[in-house]
PDB file of N, CA and C in Angstrom:
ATOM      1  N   UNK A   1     107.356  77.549 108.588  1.00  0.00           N
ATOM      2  CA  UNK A   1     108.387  76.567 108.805  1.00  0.00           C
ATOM      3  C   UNK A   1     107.834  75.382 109.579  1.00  0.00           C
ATOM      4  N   UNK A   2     107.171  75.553 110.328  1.00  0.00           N
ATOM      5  CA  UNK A   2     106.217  74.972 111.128  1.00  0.00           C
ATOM      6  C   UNK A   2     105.251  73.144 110.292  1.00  0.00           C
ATOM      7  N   UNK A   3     104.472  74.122 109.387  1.00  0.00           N
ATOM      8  CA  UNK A   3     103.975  73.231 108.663  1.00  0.00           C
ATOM      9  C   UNK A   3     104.552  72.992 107.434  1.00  0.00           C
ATOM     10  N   UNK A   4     105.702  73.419 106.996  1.00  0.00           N
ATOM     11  CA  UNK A   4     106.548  72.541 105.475  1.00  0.00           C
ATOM     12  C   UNK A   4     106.410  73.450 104.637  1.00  0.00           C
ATOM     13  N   UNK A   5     105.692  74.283 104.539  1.00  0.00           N
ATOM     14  CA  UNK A   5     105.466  75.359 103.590  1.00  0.00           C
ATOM     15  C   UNK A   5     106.942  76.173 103.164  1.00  0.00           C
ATOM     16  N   UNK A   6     107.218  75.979 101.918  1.00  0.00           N
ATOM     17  CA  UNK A   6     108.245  77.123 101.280  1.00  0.00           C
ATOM     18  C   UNK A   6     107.881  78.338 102.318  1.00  0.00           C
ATOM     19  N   UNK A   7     109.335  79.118 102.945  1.00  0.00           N
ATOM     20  CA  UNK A   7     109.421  80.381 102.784  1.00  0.00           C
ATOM     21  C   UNK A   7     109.690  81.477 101.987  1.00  0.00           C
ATOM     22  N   UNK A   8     110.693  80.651 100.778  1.00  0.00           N
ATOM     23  CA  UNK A   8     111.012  81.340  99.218  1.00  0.00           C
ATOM     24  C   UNK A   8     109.812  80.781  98.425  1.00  0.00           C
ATOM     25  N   UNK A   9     109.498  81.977  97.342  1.00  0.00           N
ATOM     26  CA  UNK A   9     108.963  81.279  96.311  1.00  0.00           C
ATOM     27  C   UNK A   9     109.849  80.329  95.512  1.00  0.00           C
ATOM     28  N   UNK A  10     109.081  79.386  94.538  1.00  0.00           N
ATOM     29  CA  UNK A  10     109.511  78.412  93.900  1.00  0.00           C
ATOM     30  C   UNK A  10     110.015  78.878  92.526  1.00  0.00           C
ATOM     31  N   UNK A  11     109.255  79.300  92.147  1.00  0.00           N
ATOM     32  CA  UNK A  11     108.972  79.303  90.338  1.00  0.00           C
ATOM     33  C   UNK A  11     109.333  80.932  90.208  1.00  0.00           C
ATOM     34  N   UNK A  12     109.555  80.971  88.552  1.00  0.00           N
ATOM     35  CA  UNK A  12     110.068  82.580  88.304  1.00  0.00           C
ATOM     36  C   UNK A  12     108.761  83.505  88.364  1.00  0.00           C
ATOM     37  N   UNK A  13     107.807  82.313  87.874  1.00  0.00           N
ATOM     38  CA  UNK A  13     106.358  83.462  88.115  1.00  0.00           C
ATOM     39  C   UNK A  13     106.354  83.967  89.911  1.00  0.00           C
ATOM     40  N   UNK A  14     106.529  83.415  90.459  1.00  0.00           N
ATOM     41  CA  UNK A  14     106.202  84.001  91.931  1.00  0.00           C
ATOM     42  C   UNK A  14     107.483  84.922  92.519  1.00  0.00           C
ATOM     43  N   UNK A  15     108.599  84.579  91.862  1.00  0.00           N
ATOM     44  CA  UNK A  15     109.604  85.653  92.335  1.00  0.00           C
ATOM     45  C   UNK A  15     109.541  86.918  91.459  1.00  0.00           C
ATOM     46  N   UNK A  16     108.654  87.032  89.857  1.00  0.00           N
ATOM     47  CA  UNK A  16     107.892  88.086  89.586  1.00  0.00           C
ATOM     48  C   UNK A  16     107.094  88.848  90.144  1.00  0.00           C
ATOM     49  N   UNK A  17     106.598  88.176  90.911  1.00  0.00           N
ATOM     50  CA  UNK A  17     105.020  88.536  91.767  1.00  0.00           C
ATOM     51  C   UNK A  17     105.739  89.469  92.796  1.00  0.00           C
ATOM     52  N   UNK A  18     106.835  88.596  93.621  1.00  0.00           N
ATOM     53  CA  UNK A  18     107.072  89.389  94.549  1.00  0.00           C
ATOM     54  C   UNK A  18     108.163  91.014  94.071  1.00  0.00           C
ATOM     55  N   UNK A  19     108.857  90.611  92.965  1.00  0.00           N
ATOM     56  CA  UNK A  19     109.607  91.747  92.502  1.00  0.00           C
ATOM     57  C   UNK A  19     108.439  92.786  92.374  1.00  0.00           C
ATOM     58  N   UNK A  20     107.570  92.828  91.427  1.00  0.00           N
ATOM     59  CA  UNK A  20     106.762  93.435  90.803  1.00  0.00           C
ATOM     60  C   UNK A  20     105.987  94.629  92.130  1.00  0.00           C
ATOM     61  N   UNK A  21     105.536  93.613  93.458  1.00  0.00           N
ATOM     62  CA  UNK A  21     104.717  94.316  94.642  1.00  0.00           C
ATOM     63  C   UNK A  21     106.151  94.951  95.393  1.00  0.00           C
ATOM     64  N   UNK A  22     107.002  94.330  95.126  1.00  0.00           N
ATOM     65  CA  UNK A  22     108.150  95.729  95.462  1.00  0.00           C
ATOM     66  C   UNK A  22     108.243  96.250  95.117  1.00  0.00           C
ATOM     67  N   UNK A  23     108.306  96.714  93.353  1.00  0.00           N
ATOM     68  CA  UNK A  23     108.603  97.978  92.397  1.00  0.00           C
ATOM     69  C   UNK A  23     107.849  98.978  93.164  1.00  0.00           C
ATOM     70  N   UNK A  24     106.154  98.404  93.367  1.00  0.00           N
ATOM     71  CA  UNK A  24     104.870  99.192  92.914  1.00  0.00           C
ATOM     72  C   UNK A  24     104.679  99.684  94.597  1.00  0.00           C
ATOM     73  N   UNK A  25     105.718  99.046  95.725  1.00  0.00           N
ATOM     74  CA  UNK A  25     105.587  99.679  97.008  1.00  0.00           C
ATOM     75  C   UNK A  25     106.686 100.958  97.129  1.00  0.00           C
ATOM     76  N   UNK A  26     107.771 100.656  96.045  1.00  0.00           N
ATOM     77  CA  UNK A  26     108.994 101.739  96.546  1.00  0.00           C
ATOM     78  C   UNK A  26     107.696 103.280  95.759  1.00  0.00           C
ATOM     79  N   UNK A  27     107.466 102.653  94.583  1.00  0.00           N
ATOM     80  CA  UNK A  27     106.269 103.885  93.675  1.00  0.00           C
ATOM     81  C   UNK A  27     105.578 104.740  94.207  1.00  0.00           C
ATOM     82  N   UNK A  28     105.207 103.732  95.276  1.00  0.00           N
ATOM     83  CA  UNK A  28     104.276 104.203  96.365  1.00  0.00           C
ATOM     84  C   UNK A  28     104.558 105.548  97.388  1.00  0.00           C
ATOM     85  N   UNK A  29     105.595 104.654  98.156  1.00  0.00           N
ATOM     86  CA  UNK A  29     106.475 105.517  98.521  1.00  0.00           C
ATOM     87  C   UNK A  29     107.269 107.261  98.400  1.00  0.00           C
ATOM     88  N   UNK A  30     107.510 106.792  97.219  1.00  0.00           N
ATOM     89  CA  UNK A  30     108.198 107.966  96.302  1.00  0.00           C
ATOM     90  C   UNK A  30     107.084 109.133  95.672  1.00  0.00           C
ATOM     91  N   UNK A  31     106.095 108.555  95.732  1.00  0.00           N
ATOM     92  CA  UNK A  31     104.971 109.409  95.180  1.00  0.00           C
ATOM     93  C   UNK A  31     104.592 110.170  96.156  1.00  0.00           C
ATOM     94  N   UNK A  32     104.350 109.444  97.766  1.00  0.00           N
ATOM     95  CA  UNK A  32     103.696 109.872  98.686  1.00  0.00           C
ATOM     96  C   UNK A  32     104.616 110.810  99.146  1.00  0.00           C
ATOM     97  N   UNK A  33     105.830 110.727  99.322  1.00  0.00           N
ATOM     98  CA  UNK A  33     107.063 111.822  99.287  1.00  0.00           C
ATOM     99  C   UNK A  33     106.792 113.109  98.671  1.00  0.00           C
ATOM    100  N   UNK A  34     106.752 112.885  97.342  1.00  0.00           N
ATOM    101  CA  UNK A  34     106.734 114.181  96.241  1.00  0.00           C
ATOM    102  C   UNK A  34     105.455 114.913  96.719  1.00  0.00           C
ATOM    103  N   UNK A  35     104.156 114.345  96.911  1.00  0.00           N
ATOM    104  CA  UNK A  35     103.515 115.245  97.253  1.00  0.00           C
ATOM    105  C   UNK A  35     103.504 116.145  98.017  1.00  0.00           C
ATOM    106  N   UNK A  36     103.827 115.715  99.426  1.00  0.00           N
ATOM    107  CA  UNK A  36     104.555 116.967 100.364  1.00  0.00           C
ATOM    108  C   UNK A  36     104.764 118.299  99.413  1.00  0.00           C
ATOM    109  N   UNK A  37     105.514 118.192  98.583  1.00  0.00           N
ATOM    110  CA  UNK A  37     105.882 119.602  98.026  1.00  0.00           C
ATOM    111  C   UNK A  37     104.477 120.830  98.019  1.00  0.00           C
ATOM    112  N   UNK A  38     103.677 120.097  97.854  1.00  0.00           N
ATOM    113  CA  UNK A  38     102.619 120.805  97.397  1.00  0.00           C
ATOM    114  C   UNK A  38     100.987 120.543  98.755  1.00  0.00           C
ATOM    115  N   UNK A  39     100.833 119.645  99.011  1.00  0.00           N
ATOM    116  CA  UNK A  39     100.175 119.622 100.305  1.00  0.00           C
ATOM    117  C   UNK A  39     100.261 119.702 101.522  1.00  0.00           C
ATOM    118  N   UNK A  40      99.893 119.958 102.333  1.00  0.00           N
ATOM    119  CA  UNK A  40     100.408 119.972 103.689  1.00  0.00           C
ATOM    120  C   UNK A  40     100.226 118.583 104.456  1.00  0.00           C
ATOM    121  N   UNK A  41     101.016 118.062 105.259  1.00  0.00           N
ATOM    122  CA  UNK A  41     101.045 116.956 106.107  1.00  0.00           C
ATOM    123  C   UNK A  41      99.619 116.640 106.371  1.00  0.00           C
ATOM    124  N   UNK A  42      99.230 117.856 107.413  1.00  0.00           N
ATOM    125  CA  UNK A  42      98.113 117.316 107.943  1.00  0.00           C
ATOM    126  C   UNK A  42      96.810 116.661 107.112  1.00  0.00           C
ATOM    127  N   UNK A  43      96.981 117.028 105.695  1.00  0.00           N
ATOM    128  CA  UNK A  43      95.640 116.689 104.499  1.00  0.00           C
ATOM    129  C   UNK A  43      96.433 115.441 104.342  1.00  0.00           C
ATOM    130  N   UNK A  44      97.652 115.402 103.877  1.00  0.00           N
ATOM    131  CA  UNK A  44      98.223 114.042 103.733  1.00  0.00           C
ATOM    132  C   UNK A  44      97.850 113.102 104.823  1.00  0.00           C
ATOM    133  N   UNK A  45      98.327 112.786 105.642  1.00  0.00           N
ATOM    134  CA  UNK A  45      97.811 112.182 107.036  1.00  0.00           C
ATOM    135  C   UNK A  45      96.687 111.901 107.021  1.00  0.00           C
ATOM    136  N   UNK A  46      95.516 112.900 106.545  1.00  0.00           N
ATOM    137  CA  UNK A  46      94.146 112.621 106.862  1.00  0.00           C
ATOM    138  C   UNK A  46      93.518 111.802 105.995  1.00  0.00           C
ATOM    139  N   UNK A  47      93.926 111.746 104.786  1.00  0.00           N
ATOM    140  CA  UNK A  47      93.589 110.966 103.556  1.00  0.00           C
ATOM    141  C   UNK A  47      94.431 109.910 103.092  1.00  0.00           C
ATOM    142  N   UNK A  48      95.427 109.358 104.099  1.00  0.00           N
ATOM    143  CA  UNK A  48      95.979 108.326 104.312  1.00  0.00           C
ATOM    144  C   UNK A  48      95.009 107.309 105.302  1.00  0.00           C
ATOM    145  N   UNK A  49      93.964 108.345 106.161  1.00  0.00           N
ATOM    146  CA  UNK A  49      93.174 107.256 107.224  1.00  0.00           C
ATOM    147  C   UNK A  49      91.947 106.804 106.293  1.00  0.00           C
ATOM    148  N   UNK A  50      92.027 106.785 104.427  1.00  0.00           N
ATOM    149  CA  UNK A  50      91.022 106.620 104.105  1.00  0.00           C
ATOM    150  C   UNK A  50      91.302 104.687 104.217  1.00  0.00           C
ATOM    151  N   UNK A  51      92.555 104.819 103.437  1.00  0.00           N
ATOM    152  CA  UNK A  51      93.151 103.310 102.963  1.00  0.00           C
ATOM    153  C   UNK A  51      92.297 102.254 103.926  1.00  0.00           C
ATOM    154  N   UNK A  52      92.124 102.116 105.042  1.00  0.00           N
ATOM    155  CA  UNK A  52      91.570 100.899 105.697  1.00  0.00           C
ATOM    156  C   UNK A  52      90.134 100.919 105.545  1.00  0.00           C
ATOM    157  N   UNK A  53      89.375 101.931 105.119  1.00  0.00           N
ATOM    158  CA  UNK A  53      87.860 102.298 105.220  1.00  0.00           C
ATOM    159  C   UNK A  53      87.562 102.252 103.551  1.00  0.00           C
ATOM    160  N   UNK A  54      88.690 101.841 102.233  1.00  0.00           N
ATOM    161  CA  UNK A  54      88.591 101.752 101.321  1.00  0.00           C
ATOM    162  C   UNK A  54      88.709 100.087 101.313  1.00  0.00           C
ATOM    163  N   UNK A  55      89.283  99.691 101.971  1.00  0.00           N
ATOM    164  CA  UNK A  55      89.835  98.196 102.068  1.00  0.00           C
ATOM    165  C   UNK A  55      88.692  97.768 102.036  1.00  0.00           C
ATOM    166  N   UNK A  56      87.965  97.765 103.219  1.00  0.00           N
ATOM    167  CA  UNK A  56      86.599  97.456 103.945  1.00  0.00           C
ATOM    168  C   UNK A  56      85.410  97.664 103.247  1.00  0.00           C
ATOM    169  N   UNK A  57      85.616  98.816 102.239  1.00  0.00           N
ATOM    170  CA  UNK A  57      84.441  98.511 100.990  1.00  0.00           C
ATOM    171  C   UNK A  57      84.813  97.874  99.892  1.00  0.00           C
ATOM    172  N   UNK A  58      86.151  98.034  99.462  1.00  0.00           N
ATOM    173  CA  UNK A  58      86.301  96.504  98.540  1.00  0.00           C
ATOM    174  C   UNK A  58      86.057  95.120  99.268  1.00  0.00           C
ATOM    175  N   UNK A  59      86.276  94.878 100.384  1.00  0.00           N
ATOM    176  CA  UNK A  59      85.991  93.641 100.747  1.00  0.00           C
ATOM    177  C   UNK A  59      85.019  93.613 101.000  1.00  0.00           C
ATOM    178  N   UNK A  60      84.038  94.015 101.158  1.00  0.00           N
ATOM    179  CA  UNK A  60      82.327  94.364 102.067  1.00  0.00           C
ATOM    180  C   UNK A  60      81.398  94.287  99.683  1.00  0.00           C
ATOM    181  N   UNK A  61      82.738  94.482  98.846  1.00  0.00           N
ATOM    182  CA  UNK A  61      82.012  94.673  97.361  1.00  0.00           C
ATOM    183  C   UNK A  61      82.624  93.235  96.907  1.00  0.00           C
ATOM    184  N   UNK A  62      83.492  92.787  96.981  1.00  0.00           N
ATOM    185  CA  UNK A  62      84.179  91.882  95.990  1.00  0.00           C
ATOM    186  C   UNK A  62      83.706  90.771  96.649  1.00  0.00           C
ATOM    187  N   UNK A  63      84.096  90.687  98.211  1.00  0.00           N
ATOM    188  CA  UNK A  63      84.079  89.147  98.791  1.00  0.00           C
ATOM    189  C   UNK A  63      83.000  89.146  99.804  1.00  0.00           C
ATOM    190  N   UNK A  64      81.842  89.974  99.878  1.00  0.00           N
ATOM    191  CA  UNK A  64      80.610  90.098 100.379  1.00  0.00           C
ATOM    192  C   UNK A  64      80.929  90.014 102.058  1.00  0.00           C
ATOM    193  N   UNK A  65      82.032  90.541 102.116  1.00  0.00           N
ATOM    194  CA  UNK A  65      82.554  90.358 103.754  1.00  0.00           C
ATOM    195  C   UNK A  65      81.130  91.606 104.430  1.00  0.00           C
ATOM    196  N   UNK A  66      80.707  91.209 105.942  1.00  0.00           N
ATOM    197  CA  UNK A  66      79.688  91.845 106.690  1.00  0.00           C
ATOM    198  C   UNK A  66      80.213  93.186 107.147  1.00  0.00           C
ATOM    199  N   UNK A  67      80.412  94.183 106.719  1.00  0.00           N
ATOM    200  CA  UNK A  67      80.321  95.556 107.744  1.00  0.00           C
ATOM    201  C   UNK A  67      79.318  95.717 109.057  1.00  0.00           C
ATOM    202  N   UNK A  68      80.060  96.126 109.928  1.00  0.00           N
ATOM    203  CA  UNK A  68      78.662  96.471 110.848  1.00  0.00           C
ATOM    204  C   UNK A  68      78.708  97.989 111.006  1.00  0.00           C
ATOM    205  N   UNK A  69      77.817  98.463 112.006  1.00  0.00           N
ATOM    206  CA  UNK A  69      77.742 100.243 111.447  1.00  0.00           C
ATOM    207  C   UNK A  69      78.624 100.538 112.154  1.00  0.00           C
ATOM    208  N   UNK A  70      79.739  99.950 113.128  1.00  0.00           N
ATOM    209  CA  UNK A  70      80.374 100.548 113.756  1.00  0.00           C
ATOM    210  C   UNK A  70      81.596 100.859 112.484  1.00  0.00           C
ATOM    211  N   UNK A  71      81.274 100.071 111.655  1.00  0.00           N
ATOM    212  CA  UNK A  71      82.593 100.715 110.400  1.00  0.00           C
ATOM    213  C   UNK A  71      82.227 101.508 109.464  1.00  0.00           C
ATOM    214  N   UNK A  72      80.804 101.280 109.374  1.00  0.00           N
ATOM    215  CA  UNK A  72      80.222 102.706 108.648  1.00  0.00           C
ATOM    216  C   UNK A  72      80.325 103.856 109.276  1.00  0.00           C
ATOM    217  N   UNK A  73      80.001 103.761 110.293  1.00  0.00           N
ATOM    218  CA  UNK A  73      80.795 104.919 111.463  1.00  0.00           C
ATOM    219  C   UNK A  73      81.933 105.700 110.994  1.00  0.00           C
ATOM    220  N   UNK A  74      82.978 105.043 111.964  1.00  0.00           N
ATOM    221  CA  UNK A  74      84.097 105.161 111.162  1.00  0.00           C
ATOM    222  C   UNK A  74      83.965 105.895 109.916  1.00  0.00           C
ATOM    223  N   UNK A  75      83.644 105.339 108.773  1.00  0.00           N
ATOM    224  CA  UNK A  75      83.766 105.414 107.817  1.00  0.00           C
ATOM    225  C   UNK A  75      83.435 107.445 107.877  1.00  0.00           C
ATOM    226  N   UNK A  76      82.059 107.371 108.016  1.00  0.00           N
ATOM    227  CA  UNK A  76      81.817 108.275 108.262  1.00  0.00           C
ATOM    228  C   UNK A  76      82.535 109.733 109.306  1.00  0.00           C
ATOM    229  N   UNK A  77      83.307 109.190 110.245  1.00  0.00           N
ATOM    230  CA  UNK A  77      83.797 110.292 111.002  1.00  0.00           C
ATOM    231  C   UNK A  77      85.220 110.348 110.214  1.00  0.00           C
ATOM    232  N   UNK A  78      85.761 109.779 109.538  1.00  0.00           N
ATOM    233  CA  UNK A  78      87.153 109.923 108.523  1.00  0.00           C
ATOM    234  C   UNK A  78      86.728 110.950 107.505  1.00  0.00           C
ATOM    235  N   UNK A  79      85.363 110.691 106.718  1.00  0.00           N
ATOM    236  CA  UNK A  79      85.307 111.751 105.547  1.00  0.00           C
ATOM    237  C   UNK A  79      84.797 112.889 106.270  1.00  0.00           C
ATOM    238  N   UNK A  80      84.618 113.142 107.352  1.00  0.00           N
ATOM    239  CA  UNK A  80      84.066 114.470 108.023  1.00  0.00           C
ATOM    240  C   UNK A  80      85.282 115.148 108.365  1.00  0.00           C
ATOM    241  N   UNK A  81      86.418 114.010 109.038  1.00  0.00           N
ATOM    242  CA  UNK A  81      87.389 114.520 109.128  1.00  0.00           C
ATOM    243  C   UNK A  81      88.691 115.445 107.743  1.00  0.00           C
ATOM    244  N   UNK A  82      88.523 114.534 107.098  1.00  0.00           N
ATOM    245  CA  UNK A  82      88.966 114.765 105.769  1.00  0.00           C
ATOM    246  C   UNK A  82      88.118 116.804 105.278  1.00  0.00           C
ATOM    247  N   UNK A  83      86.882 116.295 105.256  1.00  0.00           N
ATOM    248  CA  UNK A  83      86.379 117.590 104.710  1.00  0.00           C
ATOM    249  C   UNK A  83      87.134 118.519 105.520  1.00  0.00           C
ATOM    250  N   UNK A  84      86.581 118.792 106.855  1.00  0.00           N
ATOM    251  CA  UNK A  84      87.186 119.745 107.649  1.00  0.00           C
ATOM    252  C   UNK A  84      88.373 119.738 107.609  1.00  0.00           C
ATOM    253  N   UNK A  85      89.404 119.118 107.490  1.00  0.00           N
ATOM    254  CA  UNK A  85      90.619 119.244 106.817  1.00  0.00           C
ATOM    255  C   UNK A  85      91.017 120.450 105.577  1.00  0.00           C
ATOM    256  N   UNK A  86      90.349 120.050 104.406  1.00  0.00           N
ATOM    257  CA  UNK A  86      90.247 120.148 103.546  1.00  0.00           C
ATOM    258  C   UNK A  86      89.712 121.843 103.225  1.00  0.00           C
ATOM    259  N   UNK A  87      88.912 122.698 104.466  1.00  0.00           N
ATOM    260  CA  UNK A  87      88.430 123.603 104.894  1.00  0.00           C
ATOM    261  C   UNK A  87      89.644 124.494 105.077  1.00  0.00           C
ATOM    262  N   UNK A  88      90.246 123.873 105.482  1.00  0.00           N
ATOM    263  CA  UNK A  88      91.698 124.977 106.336  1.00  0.00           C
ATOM    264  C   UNK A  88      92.265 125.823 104.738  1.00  0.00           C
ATOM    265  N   UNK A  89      92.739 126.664 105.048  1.00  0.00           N
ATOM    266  CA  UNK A  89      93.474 127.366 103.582  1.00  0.00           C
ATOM    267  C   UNK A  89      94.716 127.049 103.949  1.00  0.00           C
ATOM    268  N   UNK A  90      95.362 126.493 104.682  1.00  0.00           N
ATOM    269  CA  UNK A  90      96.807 125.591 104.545  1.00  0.00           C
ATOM    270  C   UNK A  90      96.974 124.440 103.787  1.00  0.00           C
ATOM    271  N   UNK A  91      95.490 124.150 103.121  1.00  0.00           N
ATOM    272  CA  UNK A  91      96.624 122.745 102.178  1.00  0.00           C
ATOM    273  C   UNK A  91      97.199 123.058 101.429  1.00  0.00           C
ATOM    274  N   UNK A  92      97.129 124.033 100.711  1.00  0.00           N
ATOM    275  CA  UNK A  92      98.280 124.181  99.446  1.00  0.00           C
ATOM    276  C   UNK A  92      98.978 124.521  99.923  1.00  0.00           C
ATOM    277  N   UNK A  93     100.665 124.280  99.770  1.00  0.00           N
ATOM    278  CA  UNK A  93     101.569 125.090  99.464  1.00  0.00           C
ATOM    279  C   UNK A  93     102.075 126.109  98.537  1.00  0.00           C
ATOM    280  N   UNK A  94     101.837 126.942  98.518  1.00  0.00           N
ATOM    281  CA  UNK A  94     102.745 127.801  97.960  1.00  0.00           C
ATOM    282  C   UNK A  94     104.102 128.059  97.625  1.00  0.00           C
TER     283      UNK A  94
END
């Protein structure tokens, strides 16, 4: 508001755009729900901490953004975490 910039989109293409990243967030949503039935929280949870360490290699692949090792790190103590997760005989539900 500040600098003049629309807060609504203008055009039907951009109020597509935004319908469309709503459909595909409620999807999201609803999916991540249903699984519960069948996994346990804690694997869910743990492989939800991948999303920002997936971000960070598409952007570190597409837009040549710099990682430093403290995110390879990271990176690394999430899939350790994940495995050992993954170890427990509680992820399935039964």
């Amino acid at each position: 508001m500040v600098t003049g910039d629309a807060i609504f989109p203008h055009s039907f293409g951009e109020w597509l755009n935004v319908i469309i990243l709503g459909v595909i967030l409620v999807v999201n949503q609803v999916l991540l729900i249903y699984i519960f039935k069948w996994l346990s929280s804690s694997l869910v949870a743990t492989v939800l901490l991948l999303s920002p360490i997936l971000t960070a290699i598409f952007a570190w692949l597409i837009f040549s953004e710099a990682l430093s090792l403290f995110n390879w790190l990271a990176l690394l103590i999430i899939l350790v975490g994940i495995y050992i997760t993954t170890l427990s005989q509680k992820i399935i539900k039964t």
